[in-house]
PDB file of N, CA and C in Angstrom:
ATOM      1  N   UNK A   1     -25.377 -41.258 -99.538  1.00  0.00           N
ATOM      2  CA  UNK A   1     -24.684 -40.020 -99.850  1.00  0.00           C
ATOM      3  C   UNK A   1     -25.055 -39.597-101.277  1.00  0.00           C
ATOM      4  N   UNK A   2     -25.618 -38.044-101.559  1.00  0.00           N
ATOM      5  CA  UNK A   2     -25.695 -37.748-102.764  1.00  0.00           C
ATOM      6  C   UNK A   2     -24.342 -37.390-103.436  1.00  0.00           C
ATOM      7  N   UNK A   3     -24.739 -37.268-104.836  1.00  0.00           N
ATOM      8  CA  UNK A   3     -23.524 -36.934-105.607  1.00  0.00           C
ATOM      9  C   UNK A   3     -24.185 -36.497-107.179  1.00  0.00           C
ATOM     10  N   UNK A   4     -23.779 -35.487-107.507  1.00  0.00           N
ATOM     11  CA  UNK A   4     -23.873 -35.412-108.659  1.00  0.00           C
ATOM     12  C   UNK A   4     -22.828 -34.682-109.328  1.00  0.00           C
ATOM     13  N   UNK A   5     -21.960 -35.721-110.597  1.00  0.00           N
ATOM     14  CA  UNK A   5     -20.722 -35.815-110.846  1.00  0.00           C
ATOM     15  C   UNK A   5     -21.319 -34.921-112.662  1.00  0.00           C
ATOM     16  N   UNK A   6     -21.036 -33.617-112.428  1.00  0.00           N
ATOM     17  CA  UNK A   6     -20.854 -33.164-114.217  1.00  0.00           C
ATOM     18  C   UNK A   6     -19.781 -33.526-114.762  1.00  0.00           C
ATOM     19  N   UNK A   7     -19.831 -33.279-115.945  1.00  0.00           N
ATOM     20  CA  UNK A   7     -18.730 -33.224-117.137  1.00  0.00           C
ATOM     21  C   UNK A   7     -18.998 -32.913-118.678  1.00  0.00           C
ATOM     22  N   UNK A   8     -18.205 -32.415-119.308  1.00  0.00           N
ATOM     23  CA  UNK A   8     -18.501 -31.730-120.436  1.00  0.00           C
ATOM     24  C   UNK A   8     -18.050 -30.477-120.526  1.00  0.00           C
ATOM     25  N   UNK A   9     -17.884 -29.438-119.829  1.00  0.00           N
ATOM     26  CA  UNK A   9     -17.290 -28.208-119.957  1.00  0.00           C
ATOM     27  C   UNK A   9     -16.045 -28.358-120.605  1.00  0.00           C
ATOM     28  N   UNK A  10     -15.497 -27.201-121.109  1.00  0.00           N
ATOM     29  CA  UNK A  10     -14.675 -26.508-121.395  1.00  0.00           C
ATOM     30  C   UNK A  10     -14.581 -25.397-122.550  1.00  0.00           C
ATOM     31  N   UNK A  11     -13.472 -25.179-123.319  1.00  0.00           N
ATOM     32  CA  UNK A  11     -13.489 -24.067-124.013  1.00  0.00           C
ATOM     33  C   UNK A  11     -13.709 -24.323-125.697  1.00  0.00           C
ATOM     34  N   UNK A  12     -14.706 -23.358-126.241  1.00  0.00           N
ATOM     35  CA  UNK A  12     -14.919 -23.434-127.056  1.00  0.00           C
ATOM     36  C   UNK A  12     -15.272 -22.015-127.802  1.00  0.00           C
ATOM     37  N   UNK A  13     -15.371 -22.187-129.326  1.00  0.00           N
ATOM     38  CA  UNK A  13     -15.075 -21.281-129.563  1.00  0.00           C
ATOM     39  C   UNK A  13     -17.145 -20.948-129.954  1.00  0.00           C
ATOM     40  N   UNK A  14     -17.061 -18.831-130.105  1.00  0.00           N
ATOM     41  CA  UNK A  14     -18.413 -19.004-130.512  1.00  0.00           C
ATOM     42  C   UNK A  14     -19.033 -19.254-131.456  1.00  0.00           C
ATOM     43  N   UNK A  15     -20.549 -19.732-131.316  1.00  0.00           N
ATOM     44  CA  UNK A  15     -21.202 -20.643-132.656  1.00  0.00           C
ATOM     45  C   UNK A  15     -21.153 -21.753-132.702  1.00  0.00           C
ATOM     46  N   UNK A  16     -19.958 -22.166-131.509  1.00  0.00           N
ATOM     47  CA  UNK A  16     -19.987 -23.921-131.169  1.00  0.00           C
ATOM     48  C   UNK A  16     -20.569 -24.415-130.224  1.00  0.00           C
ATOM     49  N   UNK A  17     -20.824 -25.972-129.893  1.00  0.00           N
ATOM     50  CA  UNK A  17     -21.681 -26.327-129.508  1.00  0.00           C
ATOM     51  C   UNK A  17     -21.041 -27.148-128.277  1.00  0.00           C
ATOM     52  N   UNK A  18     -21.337 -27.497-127.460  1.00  0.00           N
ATOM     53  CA  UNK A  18     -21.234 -28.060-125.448  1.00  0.00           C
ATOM     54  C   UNK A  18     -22.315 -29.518-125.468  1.00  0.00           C
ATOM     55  N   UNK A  19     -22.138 -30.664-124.818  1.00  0.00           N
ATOM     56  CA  UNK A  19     -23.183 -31.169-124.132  1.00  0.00           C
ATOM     57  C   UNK A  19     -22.294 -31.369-122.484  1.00  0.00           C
ATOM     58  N   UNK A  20     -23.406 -31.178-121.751  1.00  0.00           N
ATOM     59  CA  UNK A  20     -22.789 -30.942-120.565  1.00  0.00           C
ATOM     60  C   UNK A  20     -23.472 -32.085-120.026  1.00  0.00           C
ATOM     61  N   UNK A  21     -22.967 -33.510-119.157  1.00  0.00           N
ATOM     62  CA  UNK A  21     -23.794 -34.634-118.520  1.00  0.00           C
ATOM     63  C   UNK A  21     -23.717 -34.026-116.970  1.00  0.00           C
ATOM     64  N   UNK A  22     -24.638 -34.697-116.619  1.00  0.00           N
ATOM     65  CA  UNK A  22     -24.560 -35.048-114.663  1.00  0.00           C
ATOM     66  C   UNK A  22     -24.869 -36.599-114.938  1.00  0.00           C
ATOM     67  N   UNK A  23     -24.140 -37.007-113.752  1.00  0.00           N
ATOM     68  CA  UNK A  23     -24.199 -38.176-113.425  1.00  0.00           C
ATOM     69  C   UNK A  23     -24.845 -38.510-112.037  1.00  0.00           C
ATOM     70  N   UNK A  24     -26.205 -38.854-111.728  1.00  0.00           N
ATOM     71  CA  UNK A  24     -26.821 -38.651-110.420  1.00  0.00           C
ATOM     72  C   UNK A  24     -26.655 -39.990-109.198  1.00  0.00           C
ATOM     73  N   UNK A  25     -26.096 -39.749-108.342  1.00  0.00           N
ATOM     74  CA  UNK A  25     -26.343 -41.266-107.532  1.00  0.00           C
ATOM     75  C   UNK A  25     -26.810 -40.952-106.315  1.00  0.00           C
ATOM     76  N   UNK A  26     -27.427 -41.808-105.389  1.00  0.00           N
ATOM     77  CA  UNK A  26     -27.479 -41.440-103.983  1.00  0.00           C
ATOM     78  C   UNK A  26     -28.913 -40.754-103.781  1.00  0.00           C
ATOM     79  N   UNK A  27     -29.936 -40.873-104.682  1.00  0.00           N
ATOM     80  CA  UNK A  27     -31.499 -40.240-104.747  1.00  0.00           C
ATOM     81  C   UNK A  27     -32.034 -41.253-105.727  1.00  0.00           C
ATOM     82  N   UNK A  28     -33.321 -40.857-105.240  1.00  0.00           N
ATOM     83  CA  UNK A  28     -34.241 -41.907-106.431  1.00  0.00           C
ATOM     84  C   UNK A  28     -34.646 -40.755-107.497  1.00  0.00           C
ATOM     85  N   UNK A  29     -34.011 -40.909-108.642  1.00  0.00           N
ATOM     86  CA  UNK A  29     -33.354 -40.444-109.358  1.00  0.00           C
ATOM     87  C   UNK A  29     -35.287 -39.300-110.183  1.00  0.00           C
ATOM     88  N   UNK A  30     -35.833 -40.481-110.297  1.00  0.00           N
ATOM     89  CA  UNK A  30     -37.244 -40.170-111.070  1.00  0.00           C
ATOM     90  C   UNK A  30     -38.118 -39.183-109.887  1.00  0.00           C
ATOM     91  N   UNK A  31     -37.633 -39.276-109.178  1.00  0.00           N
ATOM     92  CA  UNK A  31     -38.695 -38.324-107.942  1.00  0.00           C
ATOM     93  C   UNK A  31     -38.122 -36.826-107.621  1.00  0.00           C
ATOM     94  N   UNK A  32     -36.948 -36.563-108.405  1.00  0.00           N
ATOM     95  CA  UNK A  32     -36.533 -35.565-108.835  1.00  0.00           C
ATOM     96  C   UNK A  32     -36.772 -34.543-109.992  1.00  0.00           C
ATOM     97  N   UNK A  33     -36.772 -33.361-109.984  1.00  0.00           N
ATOM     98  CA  UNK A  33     -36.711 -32.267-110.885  1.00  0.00           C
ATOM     99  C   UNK A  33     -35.408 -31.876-111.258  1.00  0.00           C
ATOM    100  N   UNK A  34     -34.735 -32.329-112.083  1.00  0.00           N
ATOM    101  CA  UNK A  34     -33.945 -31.907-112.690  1.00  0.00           C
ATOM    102  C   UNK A  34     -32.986 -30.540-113.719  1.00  0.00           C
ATOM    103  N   UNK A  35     -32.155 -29.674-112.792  1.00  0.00           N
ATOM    104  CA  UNK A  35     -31.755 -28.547-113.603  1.00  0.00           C
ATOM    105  C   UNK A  35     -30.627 -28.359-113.822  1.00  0.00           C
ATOM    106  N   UNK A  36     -30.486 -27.292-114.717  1.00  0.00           N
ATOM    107  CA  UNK A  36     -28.909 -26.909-115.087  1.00  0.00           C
ATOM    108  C   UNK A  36     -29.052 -25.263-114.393  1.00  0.00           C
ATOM    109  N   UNK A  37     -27.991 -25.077-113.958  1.00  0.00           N
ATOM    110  CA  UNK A  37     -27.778 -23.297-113.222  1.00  0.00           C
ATOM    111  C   UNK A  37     -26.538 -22.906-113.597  1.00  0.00           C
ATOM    112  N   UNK A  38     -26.502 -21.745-113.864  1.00  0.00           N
ATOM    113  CA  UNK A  38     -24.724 -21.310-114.235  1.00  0.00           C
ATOM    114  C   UNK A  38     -24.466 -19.889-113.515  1.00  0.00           C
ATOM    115  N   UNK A  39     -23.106 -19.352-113.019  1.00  0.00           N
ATOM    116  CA  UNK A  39     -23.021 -18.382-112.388  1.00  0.00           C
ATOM    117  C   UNK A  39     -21.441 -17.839-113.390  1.00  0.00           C
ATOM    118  N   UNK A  40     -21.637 -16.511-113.648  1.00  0.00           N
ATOM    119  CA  UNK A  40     -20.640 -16.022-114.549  1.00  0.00           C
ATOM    120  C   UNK A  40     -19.848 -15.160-113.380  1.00  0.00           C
ATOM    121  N   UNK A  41     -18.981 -14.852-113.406  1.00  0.00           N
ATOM    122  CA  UNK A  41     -17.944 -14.461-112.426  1.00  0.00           C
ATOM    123  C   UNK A  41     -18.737 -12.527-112.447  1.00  0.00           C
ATOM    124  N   UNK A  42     -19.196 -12.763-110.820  1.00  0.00           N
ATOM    125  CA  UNK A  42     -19.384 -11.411-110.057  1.00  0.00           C
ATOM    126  C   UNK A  42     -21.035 -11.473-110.604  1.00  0.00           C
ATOM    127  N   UNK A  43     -21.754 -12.244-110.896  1.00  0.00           N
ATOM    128  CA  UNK A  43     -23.184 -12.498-111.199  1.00  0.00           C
ATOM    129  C   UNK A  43     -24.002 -13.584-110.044  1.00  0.00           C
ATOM    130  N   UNK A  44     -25.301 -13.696-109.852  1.00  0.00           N
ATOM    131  CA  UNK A  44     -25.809 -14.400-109.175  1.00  0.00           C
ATOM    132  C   UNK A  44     -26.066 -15.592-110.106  1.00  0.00           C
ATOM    133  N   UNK A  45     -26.149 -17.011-109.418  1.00  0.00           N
ATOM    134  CA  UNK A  45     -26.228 -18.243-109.796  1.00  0.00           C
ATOM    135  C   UNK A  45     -27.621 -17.834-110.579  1.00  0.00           C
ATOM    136  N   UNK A  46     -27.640 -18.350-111.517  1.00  0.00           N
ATOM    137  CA  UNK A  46     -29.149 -18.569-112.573  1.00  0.00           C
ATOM    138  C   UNK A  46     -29.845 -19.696-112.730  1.00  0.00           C
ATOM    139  N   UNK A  47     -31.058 -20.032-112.255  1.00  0.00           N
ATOM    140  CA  UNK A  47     -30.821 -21.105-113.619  1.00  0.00           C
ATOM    141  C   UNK A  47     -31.243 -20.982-115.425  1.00  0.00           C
ATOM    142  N   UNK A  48     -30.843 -22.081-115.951  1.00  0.00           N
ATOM    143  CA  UNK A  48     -30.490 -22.379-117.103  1.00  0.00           C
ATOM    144  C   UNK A  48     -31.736 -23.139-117.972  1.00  0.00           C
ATOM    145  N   UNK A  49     -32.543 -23.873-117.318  1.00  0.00           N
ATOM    146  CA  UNK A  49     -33.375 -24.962-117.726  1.00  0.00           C
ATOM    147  C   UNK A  49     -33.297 -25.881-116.878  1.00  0.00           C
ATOM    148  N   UNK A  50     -34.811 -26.334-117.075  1.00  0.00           N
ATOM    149  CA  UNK A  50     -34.723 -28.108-115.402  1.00  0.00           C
ATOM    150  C   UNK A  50     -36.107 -28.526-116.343  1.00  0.00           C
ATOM    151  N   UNK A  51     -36.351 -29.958-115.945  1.00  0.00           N
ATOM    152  CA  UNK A  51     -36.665 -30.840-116.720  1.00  0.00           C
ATOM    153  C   UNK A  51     -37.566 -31.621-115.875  1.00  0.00           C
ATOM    154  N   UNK A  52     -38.663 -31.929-115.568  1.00  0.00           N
ATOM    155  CA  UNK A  52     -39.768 -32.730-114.572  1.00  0.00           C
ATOM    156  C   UNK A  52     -39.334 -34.348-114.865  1.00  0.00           C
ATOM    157  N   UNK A  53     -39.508 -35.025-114.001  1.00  0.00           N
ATOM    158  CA  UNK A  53     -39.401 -36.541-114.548  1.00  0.00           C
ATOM    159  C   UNK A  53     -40.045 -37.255-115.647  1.00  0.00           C
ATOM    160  N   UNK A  54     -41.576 -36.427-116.272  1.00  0.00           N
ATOM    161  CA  UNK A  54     -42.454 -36.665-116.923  1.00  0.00           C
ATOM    162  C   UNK A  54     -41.392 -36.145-118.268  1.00  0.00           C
ATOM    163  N   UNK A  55     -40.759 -35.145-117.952  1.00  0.00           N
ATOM    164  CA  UNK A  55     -40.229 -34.682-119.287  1.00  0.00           C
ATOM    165  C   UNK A  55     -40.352 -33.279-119.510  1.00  0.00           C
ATOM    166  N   UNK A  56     -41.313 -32.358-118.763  1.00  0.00           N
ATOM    167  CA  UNK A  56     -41.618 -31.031-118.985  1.00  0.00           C
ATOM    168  C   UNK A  56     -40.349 -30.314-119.058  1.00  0.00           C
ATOM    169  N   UNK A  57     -40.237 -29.245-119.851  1.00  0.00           N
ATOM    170  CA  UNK A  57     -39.169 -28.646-119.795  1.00  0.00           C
ATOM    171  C   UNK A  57     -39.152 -27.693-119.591  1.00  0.00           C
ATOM    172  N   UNK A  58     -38.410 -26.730-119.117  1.00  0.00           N
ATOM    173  CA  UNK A  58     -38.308 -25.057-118.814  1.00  0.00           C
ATOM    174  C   UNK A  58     -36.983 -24.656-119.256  1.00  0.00           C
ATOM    175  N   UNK A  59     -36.931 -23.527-119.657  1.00  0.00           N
ATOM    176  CA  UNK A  59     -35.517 -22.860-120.510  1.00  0.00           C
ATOM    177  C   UNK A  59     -35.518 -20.984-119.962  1.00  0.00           C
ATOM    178  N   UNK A  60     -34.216 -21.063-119.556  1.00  0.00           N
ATOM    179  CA  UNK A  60     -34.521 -19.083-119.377  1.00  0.00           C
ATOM    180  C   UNK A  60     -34.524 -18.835-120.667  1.00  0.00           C
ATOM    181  N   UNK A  61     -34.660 -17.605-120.790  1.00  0.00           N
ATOM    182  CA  UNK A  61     -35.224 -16.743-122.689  1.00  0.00           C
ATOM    183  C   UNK A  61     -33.861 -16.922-122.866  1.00  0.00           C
ATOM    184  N   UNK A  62     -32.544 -16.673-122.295  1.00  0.00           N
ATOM    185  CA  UNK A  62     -31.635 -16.000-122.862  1.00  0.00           C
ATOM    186  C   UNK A  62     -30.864 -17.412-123.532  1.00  0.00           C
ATOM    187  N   UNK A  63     -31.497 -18.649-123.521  1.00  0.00           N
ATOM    188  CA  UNK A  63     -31.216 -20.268-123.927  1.00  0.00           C
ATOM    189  C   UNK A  63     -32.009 -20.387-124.751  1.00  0.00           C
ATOM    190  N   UNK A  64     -33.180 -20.402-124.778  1.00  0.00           N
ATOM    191  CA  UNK A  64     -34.682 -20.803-125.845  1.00  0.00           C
ATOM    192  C   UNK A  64     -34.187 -20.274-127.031  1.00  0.00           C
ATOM    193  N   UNK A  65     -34.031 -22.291-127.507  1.00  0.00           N
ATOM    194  CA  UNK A  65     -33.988 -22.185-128.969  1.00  0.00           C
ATOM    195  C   UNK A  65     -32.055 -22.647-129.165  1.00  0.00           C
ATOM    196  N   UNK A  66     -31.615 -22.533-128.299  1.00  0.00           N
ATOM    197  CA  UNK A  66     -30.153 -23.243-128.807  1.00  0.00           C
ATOM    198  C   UNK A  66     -29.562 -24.324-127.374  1.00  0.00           C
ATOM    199  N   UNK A  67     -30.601 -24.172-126.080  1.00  0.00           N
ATOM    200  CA  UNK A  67     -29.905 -25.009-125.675  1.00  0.00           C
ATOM    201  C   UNK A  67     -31.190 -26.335-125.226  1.00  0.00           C
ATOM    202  N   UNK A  68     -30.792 -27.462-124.994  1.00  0.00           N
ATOM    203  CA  UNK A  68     -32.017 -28.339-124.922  1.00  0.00           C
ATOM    204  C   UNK A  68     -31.426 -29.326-123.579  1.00  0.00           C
ATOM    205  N   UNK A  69     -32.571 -29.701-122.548  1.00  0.00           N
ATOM    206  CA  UNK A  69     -32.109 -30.382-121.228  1.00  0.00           C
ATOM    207  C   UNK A  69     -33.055 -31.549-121.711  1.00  0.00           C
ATOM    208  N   UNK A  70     -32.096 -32.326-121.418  1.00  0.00           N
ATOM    209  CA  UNK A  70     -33.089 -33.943-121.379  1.00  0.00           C
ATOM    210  C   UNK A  70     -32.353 -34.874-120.077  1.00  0.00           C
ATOM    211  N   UNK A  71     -33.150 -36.231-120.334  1.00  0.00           N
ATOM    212  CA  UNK A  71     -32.681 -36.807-119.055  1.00  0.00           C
ATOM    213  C   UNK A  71     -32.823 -38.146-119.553  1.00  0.00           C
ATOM    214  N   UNK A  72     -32.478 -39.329-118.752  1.00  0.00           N
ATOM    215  CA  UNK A  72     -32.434 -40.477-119.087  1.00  0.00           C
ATOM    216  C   UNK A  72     -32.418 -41.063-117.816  1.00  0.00           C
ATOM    217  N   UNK A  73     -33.575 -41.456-117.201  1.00  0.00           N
ATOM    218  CA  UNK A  73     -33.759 -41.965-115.699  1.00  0.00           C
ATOM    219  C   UNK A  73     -33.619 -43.546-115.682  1.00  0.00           C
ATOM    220  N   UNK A  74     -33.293 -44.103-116.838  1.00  0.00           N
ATOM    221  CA  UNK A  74     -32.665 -45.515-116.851  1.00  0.00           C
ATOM    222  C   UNK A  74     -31.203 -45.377-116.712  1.00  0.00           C
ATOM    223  N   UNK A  75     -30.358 -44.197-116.725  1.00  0.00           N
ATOM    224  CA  UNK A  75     -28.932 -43.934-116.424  1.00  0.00           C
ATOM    225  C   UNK A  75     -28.975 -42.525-114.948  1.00  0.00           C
ATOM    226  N   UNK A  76     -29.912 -42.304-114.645  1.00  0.00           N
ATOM    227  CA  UNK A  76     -29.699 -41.529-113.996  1.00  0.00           C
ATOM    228  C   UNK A  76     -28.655 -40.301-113.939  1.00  0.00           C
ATOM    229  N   UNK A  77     -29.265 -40.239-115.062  1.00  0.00           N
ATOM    230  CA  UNK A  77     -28.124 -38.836-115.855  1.00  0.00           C
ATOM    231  C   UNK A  77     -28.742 -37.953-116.792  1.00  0.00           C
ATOM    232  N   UNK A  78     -28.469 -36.654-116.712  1.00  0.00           N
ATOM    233  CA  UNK A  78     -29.156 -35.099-117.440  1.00  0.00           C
ATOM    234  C   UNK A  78     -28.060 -34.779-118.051  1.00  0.00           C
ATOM    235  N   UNK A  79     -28.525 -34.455-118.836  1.00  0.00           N
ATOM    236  CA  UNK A  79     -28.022 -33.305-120.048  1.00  0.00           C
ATOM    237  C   UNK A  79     -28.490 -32.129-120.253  1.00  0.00           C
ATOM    238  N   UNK A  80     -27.278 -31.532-120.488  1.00  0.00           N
ATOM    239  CA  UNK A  80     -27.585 -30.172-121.857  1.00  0.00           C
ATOM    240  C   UNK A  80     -26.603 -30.031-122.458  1.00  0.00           C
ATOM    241  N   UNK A  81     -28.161 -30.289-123.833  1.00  0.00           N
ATOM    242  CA  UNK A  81     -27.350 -29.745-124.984  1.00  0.00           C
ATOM    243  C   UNK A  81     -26.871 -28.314-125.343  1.00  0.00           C
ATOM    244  N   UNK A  82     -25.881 -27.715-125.700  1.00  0.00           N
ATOM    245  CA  UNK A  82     -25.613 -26.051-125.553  1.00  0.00           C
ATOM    246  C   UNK A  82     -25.123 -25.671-127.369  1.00  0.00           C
ATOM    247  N   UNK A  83     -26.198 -25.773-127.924  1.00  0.00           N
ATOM    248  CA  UNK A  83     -25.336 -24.817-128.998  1.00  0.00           C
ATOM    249  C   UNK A  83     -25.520 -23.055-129.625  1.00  0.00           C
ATOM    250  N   UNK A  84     -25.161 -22.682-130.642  1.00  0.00           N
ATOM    251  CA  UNK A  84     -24.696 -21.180-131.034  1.00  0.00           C
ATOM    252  C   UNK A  84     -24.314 -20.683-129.643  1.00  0.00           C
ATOM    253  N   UNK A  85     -23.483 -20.925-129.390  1.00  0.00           N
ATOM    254  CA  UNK A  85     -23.066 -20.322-127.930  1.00  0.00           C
ATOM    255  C   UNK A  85     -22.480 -19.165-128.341  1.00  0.00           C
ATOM    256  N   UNK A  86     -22.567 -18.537-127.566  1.00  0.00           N
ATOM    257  CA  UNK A  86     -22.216 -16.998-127.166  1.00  0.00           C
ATOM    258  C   UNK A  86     -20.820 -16.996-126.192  1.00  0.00           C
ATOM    259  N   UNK A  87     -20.039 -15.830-125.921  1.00  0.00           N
ATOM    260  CA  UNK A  87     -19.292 -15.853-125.346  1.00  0.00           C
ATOM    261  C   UNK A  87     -19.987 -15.173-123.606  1.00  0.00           C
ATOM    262  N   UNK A  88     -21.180 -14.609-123.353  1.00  0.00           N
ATOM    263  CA  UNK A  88     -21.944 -14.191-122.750  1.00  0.00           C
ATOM    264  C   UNK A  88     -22.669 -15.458-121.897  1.00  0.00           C
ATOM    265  N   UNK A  89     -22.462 -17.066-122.874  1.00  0.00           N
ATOM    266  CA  UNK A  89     -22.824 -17.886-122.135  1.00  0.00           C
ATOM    267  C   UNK A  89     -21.800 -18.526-120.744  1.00  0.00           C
ATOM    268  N   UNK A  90     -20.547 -18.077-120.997  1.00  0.00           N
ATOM    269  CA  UNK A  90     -19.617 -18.315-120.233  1.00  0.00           C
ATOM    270  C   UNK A  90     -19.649 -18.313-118.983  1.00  0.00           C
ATOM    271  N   UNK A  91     -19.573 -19.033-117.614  1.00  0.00           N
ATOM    272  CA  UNK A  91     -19.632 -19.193-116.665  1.00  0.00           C
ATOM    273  C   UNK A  91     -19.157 -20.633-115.811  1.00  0.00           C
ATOM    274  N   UNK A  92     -19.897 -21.447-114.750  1.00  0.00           N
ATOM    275  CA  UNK A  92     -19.135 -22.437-114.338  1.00  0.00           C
ATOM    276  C   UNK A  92     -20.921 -22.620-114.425  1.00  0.00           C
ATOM    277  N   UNK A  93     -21.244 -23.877-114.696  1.00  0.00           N
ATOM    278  CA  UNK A  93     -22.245 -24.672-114.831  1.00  0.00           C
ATOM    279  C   UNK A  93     -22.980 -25.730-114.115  1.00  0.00           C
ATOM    280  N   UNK A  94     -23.455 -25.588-113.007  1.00  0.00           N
ATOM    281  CA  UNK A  94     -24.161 -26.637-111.756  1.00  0.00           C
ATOM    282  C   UNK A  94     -25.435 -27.371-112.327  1.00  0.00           C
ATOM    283  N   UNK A  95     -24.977 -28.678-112.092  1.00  0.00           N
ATOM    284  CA  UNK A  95     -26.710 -29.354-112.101  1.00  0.00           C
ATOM    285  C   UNK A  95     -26.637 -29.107-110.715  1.00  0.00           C
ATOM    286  N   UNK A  96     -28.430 -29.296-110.537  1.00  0.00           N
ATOM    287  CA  UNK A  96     -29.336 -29.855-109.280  1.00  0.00           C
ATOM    288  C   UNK A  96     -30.009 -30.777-109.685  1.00  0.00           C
ATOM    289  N   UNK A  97     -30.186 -31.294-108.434  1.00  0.00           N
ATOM    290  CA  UNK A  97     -31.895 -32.033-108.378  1.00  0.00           C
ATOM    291  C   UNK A  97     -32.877 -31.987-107.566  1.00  0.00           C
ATOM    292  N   UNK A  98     -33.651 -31.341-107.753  1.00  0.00           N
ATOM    293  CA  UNK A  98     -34.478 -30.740-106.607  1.00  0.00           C
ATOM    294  C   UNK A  98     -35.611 -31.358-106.644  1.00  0.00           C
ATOM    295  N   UNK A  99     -36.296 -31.446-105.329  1.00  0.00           N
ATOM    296  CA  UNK A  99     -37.215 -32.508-104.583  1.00  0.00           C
ATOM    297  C   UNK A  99     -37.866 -31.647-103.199  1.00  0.00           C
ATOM    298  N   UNK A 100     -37.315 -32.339-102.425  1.00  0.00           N
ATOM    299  CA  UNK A 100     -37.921 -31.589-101.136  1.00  0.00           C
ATOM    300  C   UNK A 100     -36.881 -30.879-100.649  1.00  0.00           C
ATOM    301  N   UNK A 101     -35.339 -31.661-101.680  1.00  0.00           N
ATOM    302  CA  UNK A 101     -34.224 -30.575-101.133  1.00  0.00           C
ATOM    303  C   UNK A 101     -33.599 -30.120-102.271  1.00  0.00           C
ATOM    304  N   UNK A 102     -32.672 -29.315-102.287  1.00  0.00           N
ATOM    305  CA  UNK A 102     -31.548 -29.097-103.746  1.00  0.00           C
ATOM    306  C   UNK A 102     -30.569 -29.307-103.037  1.00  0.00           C
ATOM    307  N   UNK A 103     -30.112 -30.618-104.126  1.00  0.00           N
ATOM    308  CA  UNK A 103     -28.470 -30.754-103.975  1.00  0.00           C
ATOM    309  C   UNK A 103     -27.836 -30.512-105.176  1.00  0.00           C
ATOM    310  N   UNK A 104     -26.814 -30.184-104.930  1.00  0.00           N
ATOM    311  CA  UNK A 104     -25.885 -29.605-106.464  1.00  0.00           C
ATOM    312  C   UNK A 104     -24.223 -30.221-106.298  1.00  0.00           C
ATOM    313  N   UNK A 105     -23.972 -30.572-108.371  1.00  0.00           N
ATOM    314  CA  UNK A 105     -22.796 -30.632-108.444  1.00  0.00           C
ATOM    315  C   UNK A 105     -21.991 -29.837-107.962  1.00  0.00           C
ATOM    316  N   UNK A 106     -21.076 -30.332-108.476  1.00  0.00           N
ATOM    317  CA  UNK A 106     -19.610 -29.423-107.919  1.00  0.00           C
ATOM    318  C   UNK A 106     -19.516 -28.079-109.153  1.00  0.00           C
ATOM    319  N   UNK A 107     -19.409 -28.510-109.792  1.00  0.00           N
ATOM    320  CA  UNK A 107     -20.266 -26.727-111.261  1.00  0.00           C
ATOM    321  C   UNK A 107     -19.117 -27.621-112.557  1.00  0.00           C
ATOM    322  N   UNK A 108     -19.273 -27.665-113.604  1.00  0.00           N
ATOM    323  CA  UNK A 108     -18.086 -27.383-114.521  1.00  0.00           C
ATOM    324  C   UNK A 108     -18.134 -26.054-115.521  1.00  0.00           C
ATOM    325  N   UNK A 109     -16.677 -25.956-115.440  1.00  0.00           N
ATOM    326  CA  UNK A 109     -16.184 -24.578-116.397  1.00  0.00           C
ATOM    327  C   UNK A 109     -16.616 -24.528-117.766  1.00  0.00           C
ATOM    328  N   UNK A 110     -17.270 -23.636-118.493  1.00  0.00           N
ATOM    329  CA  UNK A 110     -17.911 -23.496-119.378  1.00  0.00           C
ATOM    330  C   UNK A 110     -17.220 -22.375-120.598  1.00  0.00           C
ATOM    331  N   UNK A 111     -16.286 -22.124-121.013  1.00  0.00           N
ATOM    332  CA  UNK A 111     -15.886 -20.551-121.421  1.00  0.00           C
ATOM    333  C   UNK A 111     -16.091 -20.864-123.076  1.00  0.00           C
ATOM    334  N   UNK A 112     -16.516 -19.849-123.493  1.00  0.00           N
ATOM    335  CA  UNK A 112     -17.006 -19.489-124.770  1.00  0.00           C
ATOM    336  C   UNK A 112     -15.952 -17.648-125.554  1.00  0.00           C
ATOM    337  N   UNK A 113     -15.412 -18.171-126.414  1.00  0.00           N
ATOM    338  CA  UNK A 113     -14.293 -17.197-126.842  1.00  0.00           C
ATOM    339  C   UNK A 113     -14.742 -16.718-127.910  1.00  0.00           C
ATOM    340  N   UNK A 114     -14.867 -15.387-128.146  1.00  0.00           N
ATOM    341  CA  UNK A 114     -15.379 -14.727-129.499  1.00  0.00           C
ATOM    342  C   UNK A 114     -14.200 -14.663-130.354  1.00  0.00           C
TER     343      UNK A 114
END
């Protein structure tokens, strides 16, 4: 059974900074592509940045430069780092891990207050 358990959300104020974990079980963790996606209320799911097992990284523009995805495939767990946040970054926050399939967390709440 997959699972991938986030944590790290909640409220903060703007200019401050988030790390958001997933916790991956139930896949072989390194044969995965790793991402972060966020959906802001009445918007389509995005993604955010995803991360190759090698390490490659990808970032949408509207992140490049304050937020950073890494991974640690000896814990089988991703990050992002989120800082100068915006209140525009606000939304509920999904990892995946995508392979031949995408499975996704459950999302955590993300809100950013000007």
């Amino acid at each position: 059974q997959v699972q991938l358990v986030e944590s790290g959300g909640g409220l903060v104020q703007a200019g401050g900074s988030l790390r958001l974990s997933c916790a991956a079980s139930g896949i072989i963790f390194s044969d995965y592509v790793m991402a972060w996606y966020r959906q802001a209320p009445g918007k389509q799911r995005e993604l955010v940045a995803n991360i190759t097992s090698g390490g490659r990284r990808n970032y949408a523009d509207s992140v490049k430069g304050r937020f950073t995805i890494s991974r640690d495939n000896a814990k089988n767990t991703v990050y992002l780092q989120m800082g100068s946040l915006k209140p525009e970054d606000t939304a509920v926050y999904y990892c995946a891990a995508e392979f031949e399939w995408r499975y996704w967390g459950q999302g955590t709440q993300v809100t950013v207050s000007s």
